[in-house]
N, C-alpha and C. Protein backbone atom coordinates (compact mmCIF):
# COMPACT_ATOMS: atom_id res chain seq x y z
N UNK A 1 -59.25 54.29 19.64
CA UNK A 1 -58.55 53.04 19.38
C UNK A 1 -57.55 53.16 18.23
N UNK A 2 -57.62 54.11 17.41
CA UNK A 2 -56.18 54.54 16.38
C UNK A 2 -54.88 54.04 16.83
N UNK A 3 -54.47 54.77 17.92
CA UNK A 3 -53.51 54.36 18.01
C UNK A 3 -52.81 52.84 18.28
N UNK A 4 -53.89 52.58 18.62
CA UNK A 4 -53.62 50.84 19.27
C UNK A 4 -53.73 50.33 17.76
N UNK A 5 -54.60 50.87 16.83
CA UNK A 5 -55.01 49.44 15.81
C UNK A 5 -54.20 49.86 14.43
N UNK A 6 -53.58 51.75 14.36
CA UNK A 6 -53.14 51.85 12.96
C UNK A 6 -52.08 51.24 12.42
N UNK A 7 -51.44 50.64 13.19
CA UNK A 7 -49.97 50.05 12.18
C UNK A 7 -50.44 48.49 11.79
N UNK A 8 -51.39 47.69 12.59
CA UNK A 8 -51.65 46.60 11.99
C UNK A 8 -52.66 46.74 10.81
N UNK A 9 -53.45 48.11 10.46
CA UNK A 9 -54.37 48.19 10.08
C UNK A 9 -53.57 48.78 8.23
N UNK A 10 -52.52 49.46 8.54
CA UNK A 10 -51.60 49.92 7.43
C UNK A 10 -51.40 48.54 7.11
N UNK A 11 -50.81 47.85 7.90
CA UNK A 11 -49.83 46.43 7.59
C UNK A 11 -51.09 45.84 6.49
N UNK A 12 -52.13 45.33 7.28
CA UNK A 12 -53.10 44.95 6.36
C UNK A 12 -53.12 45.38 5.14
N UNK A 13 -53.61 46.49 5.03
CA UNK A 13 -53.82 47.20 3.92
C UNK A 13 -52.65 47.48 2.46
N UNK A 14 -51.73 47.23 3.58
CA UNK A 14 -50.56 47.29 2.02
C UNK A 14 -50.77 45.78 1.85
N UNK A 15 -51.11 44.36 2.39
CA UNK A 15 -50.89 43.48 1.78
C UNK A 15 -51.62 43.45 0.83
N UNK A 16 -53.20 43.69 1.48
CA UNK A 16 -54.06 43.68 0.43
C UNK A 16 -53.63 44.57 -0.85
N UNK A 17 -53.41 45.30 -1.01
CA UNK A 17 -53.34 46.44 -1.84
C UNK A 17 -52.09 46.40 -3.08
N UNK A 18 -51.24 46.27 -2.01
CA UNK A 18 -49.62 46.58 -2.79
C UNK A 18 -49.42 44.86 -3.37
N UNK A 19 -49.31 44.09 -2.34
CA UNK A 19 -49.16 43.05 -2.39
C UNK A 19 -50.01 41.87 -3.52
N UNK A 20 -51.21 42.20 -3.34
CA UNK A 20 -52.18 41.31 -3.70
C UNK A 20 -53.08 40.34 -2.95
N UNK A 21 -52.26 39.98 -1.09
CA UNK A 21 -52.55 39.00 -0.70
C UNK A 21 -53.71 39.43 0.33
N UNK A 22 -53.93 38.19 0.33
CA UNK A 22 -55.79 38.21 1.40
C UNK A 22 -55.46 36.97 1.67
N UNK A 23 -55.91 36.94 3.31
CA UNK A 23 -55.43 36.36 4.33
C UNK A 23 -56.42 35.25 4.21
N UNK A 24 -56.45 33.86 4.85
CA UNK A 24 -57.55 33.21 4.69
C UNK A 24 -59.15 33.40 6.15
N UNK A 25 -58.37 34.46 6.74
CA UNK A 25 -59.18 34.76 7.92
C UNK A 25 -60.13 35.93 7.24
N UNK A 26 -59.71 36.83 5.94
CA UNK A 26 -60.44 37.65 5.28
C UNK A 26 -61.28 36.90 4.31
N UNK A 27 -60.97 35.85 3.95
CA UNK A 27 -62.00 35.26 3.18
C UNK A 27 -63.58 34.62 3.82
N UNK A 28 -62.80 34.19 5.14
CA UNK A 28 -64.15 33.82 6.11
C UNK A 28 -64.57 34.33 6.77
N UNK A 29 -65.82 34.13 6.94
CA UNK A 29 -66.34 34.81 8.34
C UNK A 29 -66.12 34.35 9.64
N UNK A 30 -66.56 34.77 11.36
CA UNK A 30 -66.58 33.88 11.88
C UNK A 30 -68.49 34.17 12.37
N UNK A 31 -68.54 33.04 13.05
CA UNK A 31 -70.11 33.16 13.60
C UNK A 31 -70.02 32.89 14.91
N UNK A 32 -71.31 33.79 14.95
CA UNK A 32 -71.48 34.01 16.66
C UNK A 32 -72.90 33.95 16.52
N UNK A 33 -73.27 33.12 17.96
CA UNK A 33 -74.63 32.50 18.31
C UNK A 33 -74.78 33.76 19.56
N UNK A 34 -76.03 34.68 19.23
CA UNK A 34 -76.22 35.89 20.22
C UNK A 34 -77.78 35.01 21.03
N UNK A 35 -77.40 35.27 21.94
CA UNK A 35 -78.94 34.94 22.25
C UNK A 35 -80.03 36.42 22.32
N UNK A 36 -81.29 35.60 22.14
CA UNK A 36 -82.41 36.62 21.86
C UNK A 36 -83.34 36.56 23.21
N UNK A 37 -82.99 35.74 24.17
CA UNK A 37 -84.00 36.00 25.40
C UNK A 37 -83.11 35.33 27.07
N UNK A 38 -83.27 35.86 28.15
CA UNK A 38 -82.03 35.99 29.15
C UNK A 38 -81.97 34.52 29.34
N UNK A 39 -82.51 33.40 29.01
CA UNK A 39 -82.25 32.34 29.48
C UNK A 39 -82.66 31.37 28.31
N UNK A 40 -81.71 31.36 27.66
CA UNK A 40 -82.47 30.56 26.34
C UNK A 40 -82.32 28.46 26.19
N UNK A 41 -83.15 28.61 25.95
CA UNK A 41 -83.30 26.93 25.98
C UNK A 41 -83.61 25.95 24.66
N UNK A 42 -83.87 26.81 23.59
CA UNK A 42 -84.29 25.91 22.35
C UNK A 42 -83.33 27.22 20.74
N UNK A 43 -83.44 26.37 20.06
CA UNK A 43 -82.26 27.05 18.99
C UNK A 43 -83.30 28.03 18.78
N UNK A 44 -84.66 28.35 18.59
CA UNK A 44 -85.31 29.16 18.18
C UNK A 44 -84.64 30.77 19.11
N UNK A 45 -84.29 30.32 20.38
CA UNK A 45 -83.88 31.82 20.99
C UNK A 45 -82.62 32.43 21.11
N UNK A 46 -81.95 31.47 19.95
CA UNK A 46 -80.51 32.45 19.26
C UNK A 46 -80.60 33.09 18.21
N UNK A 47 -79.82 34.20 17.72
CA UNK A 47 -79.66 34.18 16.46
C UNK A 47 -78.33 34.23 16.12
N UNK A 48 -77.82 33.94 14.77
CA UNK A 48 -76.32 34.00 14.40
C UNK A 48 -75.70 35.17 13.74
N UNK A 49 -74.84 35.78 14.13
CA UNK A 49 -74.34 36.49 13.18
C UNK A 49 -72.86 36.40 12.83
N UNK A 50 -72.63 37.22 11.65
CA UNK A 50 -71.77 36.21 10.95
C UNK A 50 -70.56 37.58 10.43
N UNK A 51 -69.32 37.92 11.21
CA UNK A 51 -68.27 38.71 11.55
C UNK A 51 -67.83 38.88 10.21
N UNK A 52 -67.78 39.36 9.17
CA UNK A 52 -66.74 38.94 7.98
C UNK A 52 -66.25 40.22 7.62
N UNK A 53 -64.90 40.32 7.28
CA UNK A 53 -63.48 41.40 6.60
C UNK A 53 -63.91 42.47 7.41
N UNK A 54 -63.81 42.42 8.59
CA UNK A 54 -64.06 43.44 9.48
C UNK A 54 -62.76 44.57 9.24
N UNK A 55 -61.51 44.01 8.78
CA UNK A 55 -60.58 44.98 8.65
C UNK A 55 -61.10 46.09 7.03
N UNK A 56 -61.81 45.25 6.33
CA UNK A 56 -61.71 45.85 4.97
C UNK A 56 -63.04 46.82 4.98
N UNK A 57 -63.78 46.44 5.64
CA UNK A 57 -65.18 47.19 6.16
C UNK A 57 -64.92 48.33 7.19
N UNK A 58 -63.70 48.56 8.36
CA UNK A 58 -62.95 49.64 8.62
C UNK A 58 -62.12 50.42 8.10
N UNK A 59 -61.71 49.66 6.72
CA UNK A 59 -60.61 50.99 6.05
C UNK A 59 -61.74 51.32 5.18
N UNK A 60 -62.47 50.37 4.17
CA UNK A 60 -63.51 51.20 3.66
C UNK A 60 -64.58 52.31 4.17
N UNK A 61 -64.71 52.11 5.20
CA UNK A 61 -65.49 53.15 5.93
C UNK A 61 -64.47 54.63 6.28
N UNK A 62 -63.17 54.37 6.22
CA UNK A 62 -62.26 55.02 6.90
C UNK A 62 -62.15 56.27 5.42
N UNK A 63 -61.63 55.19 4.16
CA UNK A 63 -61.70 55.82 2.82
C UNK A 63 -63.00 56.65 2.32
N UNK A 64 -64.02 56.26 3.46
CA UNK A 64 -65.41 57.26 2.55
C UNK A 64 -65.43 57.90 3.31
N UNK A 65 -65.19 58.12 4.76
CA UNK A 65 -65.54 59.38 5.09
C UNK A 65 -64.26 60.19 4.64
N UNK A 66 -63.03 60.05 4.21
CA UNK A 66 -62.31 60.77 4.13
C UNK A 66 -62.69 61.59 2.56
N UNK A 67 -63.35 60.93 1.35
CA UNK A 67 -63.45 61.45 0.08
C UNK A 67 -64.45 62.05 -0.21
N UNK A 68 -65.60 61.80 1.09
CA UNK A 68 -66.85 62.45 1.15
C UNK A 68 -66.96 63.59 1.26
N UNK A 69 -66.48 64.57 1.37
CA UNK A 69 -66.53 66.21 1.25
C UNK A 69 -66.31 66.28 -0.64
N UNK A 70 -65.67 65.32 -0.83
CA UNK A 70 -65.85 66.14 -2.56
C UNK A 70 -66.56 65.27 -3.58
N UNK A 71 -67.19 64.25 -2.93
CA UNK A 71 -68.42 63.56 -3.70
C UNK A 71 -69.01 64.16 -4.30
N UNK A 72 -70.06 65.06 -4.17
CA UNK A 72 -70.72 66.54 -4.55
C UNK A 72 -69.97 66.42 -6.32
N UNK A 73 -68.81 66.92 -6.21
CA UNK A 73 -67.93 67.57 -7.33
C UNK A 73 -67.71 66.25 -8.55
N UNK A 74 -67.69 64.94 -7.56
CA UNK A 74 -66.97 64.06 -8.67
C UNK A 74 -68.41 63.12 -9.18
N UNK A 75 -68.92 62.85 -8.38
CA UNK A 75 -70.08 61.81 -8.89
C UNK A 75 -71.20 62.91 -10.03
N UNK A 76 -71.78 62.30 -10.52
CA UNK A 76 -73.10 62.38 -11.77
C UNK A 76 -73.75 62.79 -10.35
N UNK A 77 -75.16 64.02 -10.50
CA UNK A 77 -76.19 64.12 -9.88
C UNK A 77 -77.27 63.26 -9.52
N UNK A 78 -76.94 62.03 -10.65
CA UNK A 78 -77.88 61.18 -10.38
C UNK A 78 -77.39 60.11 -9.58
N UNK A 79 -76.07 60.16 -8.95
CA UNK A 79 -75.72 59.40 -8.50
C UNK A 79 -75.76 59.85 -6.55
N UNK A 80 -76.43 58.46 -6.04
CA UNK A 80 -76.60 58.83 -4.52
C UNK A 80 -76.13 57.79 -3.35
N UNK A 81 -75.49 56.68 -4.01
CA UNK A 81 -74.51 56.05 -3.32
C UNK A 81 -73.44 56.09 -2.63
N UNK A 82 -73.58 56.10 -1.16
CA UNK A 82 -72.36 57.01 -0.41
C UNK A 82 -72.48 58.28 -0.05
N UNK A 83 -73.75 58.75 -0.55
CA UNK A 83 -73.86 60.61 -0.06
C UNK A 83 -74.13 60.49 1.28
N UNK A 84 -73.26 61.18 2.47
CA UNK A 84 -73.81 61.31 3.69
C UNK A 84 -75.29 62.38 3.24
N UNK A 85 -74.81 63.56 2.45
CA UNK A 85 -75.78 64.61 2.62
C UNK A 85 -77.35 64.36 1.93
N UNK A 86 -77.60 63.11 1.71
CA UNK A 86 -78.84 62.59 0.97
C UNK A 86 -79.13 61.83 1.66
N UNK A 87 -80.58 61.84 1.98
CA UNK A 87 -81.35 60.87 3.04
C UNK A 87 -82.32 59.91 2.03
N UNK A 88 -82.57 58.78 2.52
CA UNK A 88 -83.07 57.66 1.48
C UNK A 88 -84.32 58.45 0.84
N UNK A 89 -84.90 59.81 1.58
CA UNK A 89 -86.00 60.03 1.49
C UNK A 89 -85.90 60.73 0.05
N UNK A 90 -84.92 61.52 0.08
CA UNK A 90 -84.18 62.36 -1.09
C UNK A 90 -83.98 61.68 -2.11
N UNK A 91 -83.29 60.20 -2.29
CA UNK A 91 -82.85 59.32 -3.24
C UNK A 91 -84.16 58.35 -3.46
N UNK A 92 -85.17 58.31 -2.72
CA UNK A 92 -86.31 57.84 -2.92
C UNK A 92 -87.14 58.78 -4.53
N UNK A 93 -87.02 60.05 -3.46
CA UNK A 93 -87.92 61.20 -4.60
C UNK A 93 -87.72 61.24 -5.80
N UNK A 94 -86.07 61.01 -5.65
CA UNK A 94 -85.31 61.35 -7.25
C UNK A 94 -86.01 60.09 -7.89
N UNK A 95 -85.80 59.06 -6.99
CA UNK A 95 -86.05 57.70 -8.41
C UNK A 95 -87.46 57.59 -8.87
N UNK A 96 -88.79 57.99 -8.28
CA UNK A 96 -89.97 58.26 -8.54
C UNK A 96 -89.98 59.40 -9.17
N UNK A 97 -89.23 60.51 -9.06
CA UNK A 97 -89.38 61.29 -10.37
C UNK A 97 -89.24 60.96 -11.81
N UNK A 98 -88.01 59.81 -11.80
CA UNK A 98 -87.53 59.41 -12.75
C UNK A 98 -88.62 58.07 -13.60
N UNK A 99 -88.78 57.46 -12.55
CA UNK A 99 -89.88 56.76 -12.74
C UNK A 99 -91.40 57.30 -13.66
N UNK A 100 -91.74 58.75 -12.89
CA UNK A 100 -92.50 59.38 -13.79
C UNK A 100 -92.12 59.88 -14.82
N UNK A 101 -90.81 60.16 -14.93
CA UNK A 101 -90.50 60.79 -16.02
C UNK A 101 -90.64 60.35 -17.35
N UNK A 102 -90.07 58.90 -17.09
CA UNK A 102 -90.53 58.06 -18.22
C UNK A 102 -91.37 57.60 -18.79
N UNK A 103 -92.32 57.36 -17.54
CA UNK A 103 -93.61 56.74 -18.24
C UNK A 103 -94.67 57.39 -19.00
C-alpha cells in the first residue's frame, strides 16, 4: 500500500512537523461498534473501539523500525523500550534483578 498512501502520508507529516498543524480529525477518534456474537441483540454483545491518529501511529511505527538497528548503540542498557531484540521476558528479568538489587 506505499505507493497508494506515501505522498498523503509525507503531506501529513510535514504539516504536523514543519508546520505545526494537527488536523481536527487527528485530535479525535472515531468509534466503531464491532459486534462480539453473529447475531447480536442487546448492547452487552458489542464492543467499541475507538480509531485514533492512525496516520501518526503509522509514521511512528514507520520511524522505529527504521532507527531500530542502532538502538543497541544509542539507548542506556537499562533502557528496553522499543527493543525489537528484548522479549518482555528479558525486560521482566532485568527489573527483578534490579529489584533485588536494592533491597
Amino acid at each position: 500500500m506505499w505507493e497508494t498512501m506515501k505522498d498523503k502520508l509525507i503531506e501529513t507529516a510535514n504539516q504536523m512537523y514543519i508546520d505545526g498543524m494537527i488536523s481536527d480529525n487527528q485530535k479525535h477518534g472515531l468509534r466503531l461498534r464491532v459486534t462480539k456474537k453473529l447475531n447480536p441483540t442487546r448492547p452487552e454483545d458489542f464492543k467499541y473501539l475507538t480509531l485514533a491518529k492512525a496516520d501518526l501511529n503509522l509514521m511512528t511505527r514507520i520511524l522505529a523500525n527504521r532507527i531500530n538497528p542502532w538502538l543497541t548503540s544509542i539507548l542506556h542498557p537499562s533502557q528496553h523500550c522499543g527493543m525489537y531484540v528484548l522479549s518482555i521476558f528479558e525486560t521482566m528479568t532485568t527489573v527483578r534483578e534490579a529489584i533485588a538489587y536494592t533491597e
